[in-house]
Protein backbone atom coordinates (compact mmCIF):
# COMPACT_ATOMS: atom_id res chain seq x y z
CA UNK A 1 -1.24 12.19 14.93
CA UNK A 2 -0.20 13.02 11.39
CA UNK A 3 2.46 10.61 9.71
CA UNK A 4 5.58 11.99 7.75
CA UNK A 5 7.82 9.41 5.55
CA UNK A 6 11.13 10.49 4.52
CA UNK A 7 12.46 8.68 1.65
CA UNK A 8 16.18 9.87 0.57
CA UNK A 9 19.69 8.71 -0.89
CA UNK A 10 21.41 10.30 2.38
CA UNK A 11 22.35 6.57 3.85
CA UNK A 12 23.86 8.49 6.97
CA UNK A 13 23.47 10.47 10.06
CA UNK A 14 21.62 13.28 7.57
CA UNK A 15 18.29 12.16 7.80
CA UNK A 16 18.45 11.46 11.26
CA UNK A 17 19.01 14.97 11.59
CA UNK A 18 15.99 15.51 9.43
CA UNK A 19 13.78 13.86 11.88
CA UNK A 20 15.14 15.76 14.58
CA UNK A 21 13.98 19.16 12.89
CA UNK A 22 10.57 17.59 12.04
CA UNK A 23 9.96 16.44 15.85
CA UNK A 24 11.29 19.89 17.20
CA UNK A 25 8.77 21.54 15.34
CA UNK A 26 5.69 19.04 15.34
CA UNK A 27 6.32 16.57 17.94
CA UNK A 28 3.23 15.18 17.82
CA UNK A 29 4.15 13.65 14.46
CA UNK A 30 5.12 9.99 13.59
CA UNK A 31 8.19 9.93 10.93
CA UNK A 32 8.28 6.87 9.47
CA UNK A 33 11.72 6.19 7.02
CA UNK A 34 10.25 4.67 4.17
CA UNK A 35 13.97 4.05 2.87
CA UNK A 36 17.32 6.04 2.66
CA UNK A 37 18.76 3.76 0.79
CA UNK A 38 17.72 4.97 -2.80
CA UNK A 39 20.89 5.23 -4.99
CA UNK A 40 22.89 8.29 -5.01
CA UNK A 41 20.96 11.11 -6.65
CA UNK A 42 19.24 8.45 -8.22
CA UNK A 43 15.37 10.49 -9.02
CA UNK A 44 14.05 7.72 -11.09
CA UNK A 45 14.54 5.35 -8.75
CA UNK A 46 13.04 7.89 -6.05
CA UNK A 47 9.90 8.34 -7.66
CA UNK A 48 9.43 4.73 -8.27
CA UNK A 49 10.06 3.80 -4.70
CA UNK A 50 7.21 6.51 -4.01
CA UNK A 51 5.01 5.67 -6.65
CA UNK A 52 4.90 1.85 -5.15
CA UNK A 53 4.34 3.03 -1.04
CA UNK A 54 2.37 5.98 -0.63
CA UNK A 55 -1.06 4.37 -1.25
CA UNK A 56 -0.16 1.66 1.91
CA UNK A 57 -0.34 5.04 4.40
CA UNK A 58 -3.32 6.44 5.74
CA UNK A 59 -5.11 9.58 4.52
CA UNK A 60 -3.13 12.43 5.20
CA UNK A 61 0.08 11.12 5.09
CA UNK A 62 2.85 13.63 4.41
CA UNK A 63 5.32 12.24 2.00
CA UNK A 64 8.46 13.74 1.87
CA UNK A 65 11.32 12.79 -1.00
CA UNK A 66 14.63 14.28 -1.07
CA UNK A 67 17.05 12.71 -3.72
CA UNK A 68 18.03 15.93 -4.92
CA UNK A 69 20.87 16.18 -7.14
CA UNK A 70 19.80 19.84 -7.78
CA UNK A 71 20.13 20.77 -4.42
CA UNK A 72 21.06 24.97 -4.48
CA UNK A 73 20.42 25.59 -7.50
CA UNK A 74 17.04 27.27 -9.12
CA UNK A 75 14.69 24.28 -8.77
CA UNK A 76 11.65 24.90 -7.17
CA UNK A 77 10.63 23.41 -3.96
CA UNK A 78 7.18 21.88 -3.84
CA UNK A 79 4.55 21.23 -1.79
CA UNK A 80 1.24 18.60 -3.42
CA UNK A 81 -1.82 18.37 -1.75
CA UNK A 82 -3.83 15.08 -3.98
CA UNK A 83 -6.71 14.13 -2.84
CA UNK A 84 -5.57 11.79 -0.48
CA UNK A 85 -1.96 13.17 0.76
CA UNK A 86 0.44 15.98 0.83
CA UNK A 87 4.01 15.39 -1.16
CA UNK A 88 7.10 17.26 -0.63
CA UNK A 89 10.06 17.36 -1.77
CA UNK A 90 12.61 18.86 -4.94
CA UNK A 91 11.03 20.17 -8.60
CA UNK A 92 12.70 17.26 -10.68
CA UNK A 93 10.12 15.19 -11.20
CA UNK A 94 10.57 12.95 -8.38
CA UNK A 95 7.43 13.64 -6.37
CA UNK A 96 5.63 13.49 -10.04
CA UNK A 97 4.38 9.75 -10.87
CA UNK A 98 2.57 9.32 -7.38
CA UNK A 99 1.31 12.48 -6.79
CA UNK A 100 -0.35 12.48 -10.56
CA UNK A 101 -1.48 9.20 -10.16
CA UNK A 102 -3.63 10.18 -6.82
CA UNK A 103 -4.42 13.38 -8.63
CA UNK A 104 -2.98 16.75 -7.56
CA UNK A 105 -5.72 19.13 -6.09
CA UNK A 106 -3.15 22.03 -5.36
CA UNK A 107 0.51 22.58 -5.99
CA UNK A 108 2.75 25.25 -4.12
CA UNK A 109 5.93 26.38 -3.98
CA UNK A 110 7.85 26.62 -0.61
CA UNK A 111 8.68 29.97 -0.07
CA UNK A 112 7.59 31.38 2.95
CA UNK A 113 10.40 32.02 5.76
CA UNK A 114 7.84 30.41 8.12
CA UNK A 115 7.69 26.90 6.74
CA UNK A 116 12.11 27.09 6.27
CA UNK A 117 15.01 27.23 9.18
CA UNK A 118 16.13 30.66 9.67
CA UNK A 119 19.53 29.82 7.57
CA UNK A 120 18.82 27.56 4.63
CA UNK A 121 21.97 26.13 3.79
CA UNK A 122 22.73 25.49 0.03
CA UNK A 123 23.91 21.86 0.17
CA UNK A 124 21.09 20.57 2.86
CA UNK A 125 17.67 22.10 2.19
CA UNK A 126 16.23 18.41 3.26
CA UNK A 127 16.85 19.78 6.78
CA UNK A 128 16.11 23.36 6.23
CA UNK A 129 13.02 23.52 3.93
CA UNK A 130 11.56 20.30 3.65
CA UNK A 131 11.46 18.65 6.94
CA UNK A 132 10.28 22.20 8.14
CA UNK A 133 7.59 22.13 5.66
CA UNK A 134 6.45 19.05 6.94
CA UNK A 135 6.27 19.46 10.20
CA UNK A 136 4.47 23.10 9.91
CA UNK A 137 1.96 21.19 7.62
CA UNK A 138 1.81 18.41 9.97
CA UNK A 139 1.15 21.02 13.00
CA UNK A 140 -1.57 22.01 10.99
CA UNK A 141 -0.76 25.22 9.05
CA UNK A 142 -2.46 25.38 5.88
CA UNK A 143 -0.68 23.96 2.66
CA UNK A 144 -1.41 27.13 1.04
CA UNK A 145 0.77 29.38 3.34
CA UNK A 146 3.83 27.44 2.61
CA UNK A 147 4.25 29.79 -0.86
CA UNK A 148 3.04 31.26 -3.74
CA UNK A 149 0.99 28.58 -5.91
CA UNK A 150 2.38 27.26 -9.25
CA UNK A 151 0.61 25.16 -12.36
CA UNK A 152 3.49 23.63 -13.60
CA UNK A 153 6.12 21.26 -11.95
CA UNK A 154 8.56 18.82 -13.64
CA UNK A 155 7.09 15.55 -14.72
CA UNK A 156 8.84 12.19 -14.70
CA UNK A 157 7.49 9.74 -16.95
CA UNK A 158 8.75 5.94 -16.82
CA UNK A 159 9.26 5.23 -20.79
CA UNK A 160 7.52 2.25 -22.96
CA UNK A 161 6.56 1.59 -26.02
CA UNK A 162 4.12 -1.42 -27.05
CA UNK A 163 4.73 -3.16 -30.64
CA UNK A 164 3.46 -6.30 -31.72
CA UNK A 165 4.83 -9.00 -29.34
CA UNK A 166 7.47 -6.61 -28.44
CA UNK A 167 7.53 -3.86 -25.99
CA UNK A 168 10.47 -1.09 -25.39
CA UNK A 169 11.16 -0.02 -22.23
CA UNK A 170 13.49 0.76 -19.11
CA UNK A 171 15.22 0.12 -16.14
CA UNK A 172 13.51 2.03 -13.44
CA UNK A 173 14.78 0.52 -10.43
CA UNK A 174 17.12 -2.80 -8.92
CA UNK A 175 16.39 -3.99 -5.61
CA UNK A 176 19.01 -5.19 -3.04
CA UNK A 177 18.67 -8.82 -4.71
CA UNK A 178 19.34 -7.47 -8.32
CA UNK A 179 15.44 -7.51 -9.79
CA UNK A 180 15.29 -5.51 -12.19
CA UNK A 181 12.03 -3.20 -12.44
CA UNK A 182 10.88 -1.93 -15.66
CA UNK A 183 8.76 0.37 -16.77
CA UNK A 184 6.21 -2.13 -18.32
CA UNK A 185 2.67 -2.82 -16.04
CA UNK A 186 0.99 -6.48 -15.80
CA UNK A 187 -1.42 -4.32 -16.92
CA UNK A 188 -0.12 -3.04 -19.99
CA UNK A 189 0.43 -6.37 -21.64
CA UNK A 190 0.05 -10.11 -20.59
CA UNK A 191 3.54 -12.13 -21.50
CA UNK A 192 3.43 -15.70 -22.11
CA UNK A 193 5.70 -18.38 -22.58
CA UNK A 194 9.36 -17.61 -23.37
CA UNK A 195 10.73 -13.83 -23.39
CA UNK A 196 13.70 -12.82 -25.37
CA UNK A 197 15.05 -9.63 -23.37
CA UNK A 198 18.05 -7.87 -25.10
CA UNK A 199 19.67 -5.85 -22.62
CA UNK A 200 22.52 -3.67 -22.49
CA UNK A 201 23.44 -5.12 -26.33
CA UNK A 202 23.02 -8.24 -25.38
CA UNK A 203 20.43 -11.16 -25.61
CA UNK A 204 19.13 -13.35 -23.48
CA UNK A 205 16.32 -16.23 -23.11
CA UNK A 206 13.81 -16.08 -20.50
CA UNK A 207 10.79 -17.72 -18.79
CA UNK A 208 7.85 -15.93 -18.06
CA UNK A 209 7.03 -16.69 -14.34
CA UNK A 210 4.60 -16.41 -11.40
CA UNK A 211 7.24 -16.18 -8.86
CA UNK A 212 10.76 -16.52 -7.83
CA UNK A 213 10.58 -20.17 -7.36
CA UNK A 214 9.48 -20.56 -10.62
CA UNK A 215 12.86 -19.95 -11.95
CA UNK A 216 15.22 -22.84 -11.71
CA UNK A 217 17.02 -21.79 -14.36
CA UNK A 218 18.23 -18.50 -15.60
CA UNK A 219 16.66 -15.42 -16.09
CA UNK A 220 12.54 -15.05 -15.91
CA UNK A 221 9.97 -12.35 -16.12
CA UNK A 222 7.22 -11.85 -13.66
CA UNK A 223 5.26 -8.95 -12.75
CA UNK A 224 6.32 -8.05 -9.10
CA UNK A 225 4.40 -6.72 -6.25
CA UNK A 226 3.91 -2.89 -7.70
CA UNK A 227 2.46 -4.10 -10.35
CA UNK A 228 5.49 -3.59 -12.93
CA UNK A 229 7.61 -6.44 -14.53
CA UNK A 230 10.87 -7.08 -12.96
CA UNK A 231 13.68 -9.57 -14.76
CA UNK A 232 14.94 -11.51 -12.04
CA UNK A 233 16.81 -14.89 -10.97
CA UNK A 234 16.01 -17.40 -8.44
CA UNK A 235 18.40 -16.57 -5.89
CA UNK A 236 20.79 -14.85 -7.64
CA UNK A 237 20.94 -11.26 -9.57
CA UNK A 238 19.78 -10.33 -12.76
CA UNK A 239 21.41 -6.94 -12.35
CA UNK A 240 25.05 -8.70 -12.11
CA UNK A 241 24.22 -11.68 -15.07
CA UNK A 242 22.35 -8.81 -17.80
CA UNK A 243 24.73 -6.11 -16.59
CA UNK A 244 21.90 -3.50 -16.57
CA UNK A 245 21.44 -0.30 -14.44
CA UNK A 246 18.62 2.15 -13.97
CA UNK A 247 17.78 3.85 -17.11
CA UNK A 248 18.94 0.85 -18.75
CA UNK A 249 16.97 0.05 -22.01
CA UNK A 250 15.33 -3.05 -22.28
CA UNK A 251 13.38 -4.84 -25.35
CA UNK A 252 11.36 -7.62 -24.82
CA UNK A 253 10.16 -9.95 -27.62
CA UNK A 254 7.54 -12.75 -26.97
């Protein structure tokens, strides 16, 4: 039994409809919805949602994204095969981060009539070429027949630069409890002490912390479970008191 995840911004009754296609067409597989709840047309986000799940699925794992703000237009549609999964989803960089990061082995894109509905509708190709995909990939037809192969797809790269006791970077994604992600790894540099953050314009002090708890007052720093830094308040939102977004820029200064 081969596992698809669907990841989207659809919040509705579209991805049900998604999983409907994929289980016509492969109902042997087991669709998990890793989240449909990623901002509107948000891609950053997307690929950051990705980029912190895939590795928690078995081998062989078809991931499928669809935040597609591009939807009809000339983007590509792709099809990954890394060494340990298959991605699909839009050419705009959202399937990028991940699929780089477990190293892409082959890259196609989806062209064939068999791996698509019959009519492809040009607002909702998430049901008509990429839940198809997945299920004919899942079924076991070979990656390669889905299309012509390509060399090139659009990258997404999470921005940062390191200074001295400073680092630039951005907003790349705020949870339901308004943490702030940011594109700056615990691995990348080890904060100490207090943090100033300016954000949005504005400054503010903060604590560098272990976890939530840690922060009985105000804002804090601590790298969170992906591995990135998120700015975040004990039970309350550091998206609402900093006023940031995704693609916010944040400087840090320790």
């Amino acid at each position: 039994m081969t596992i698809v995840t669907l990841t989207t911004d659809f919040g509705g009754h579209y991805a049900g409809i998604m999983k409907g296609v994929i289980k016509r067409i492969a109902p042997q597989a087991d669709v998990v919805d890793l989240t449909h709840e990623v901002e509107a047309w948000d891609v950053k986000s997307a690929a950051f949602v990705l980029l912190s799940s895939y590795k928690y699925f078995p081998e062989g794992t078809i991931h499928v994204v669809v935040v597609d703000p591009g939807v009809g237009t000339g983007r590509k549609a792709l099809a990954l095969k890394t060494r340990r999964y298959i991605f699909v989803g839009p050419d705009n960089g959202v399937l990028s981060p991940a699929s780089e990061e477990d190293g892409v082995e082959e890259a196609f894109e989806i062209s064939s009539p068999r791996f698509m509905l019959k009519e492809v509708s040009s607002t909702f190709q998430g049901r008509d070429i990429f839940a198809p995909a997945a299920a004919m990939i899942a079924s076991g037809s070979p990656i390669s027949d889905s299309g012509r192969g390509v060399e090139r797809w659009e990258r997404l790269e999470f921005w940062k630069r390191l200074g001295e006791r400073s680092a630039d970077c951005e907003v790349i994604y705020a949870d339901r409890f308004g943490n702030l992600t940011i594109s700056l790894r615990g691995s990348d540099v080890e904060l100490e002490g207090n943090v100033d953050l300016v954000v949005e314009g504005k400054t503010f002090a903060a604590t560098k912390a272990r976890t939530f708890s840690d922060l009985k007052d105000g804002l804090g720093v601590l790298v969170g479970s992906s591995g990135f830094y998120e700015i975040a308040v004990d039970r309350g939102s550091a998206r609402s008191l900093t006023g940031a977004k995704v693609r916010s820029l944040v400087r840090l200064k320790w």
